[in-house]
C-alpha atoms as a PDB file:
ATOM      1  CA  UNK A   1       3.829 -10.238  -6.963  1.00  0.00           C
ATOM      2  CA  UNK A   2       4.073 -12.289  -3.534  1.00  0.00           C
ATOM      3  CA  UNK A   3       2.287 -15.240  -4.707  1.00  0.00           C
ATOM      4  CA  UNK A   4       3.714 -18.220  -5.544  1.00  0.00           C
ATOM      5  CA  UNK A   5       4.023 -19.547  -2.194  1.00  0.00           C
ATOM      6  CA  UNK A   6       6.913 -17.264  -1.278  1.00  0.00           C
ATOM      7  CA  UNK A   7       6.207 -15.081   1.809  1.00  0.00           C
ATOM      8  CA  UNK A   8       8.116 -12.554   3.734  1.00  0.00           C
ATOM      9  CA  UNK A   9       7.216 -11.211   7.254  1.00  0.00           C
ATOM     10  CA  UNK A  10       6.570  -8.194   8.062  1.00  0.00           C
ATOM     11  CA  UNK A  11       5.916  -6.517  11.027  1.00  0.00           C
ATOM     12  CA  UNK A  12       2.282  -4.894  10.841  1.00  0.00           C
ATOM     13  CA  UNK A  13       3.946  -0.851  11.395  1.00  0.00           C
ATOM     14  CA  UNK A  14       6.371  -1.811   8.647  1.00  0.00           C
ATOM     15  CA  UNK A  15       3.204  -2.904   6.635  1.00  0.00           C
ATOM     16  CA  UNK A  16       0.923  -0.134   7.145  1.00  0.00           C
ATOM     17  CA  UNK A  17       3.582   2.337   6.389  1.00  0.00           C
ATOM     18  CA  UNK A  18       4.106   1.078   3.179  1.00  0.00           C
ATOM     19  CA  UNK A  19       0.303   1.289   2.798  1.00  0.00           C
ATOM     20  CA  UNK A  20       0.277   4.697   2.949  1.00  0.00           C
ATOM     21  CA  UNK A  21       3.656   5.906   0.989  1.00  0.00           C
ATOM     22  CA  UNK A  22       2.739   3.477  -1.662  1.00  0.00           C
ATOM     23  CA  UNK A  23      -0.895   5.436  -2.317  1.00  0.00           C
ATOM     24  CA  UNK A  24       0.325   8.443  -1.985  1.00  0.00           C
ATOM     25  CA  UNK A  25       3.334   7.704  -4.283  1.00  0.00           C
ATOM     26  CA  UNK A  26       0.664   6.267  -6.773  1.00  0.00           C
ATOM     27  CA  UNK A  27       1.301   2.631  -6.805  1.00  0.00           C
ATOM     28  CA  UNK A  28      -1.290   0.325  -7.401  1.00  0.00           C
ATOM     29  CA  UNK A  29      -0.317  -1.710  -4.032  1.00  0.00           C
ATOM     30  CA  UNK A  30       2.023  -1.802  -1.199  1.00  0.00           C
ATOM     31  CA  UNK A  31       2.674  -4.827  -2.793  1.00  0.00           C
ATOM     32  CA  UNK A  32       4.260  -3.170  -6.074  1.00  0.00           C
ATOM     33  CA  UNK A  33       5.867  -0.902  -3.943  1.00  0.00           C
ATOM     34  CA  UNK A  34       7.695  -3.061  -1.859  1.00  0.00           C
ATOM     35  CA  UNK A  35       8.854  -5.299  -4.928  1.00  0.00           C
ATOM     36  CA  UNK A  36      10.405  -1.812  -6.564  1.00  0.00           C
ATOM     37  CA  UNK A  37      12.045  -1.132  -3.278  1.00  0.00           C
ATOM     38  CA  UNK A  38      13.666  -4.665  -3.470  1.00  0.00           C
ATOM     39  CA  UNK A  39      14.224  -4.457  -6.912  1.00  0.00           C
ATOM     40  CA  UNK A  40      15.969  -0.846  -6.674  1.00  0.00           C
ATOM     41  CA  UNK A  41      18.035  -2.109  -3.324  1.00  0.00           C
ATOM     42  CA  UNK A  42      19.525  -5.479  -5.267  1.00  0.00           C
ATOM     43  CA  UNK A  43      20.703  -3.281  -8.485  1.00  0.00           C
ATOM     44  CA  UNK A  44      22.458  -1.414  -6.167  1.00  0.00           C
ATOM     45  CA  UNK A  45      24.622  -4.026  -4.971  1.00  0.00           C
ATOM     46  CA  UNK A  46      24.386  -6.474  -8.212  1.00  0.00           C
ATOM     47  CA  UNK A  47      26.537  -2.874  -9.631  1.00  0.00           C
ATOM     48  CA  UNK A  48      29.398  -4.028  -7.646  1.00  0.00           C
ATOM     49  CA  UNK A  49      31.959  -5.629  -9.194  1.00  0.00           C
ATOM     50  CA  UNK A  50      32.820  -8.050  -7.026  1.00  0.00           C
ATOM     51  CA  UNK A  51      32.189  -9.376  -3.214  1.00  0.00           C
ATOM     52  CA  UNK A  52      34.406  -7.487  -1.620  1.00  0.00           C
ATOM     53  CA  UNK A  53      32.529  -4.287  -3.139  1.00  0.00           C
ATOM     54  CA  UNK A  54      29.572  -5.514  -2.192  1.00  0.00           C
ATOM     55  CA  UNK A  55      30.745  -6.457   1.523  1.00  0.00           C
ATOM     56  CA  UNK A  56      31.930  -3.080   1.594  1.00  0.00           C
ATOM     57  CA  UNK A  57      28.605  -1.553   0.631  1.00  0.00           C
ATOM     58  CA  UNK A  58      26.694  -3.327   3.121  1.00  0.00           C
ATOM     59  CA  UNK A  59      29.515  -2.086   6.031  1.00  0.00           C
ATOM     60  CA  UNK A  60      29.238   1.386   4.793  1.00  0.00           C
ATOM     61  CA  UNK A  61      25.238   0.698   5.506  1.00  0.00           C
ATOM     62  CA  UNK A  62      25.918  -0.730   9.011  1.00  0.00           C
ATOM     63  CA  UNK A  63      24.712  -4.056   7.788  1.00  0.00           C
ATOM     64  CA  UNK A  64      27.416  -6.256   8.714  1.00  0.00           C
ATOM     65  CA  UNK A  65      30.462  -5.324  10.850  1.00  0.00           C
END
């Protein structure tokens, strides 16, 4: 799932945390959890029509300003 040579950091809390929701939730890593939190996260905004939804979406989020 994060092979490849890609590679996001993480801080080592942020890690850990997913550690432990992603057993409990019954994934078979933090790994596979992470990448369905991503996953969920971009169909959200790939729903928006256009930019401007999508700019609008990440204000309403605090994201951008």
């Amino acid at each position: 799932m994060f092979g490849g040579g890609n590679k996001i950091k993480l801080e080592a809390d942020l890690i850990e945390r997913a550690k432990q929701v992603a057993e409990v939730a019954g994934y078979a890593s933090h790994e596979e959890f992470i990448t369905h939190i991503i996953e969920k996260e971009l169909a959200n905004f790939e729903d928006g029509a256009s930019d401007e939804e999508i700019t609008e979406k990440l204000k309403g989020l605090g994201y951008i300003s």
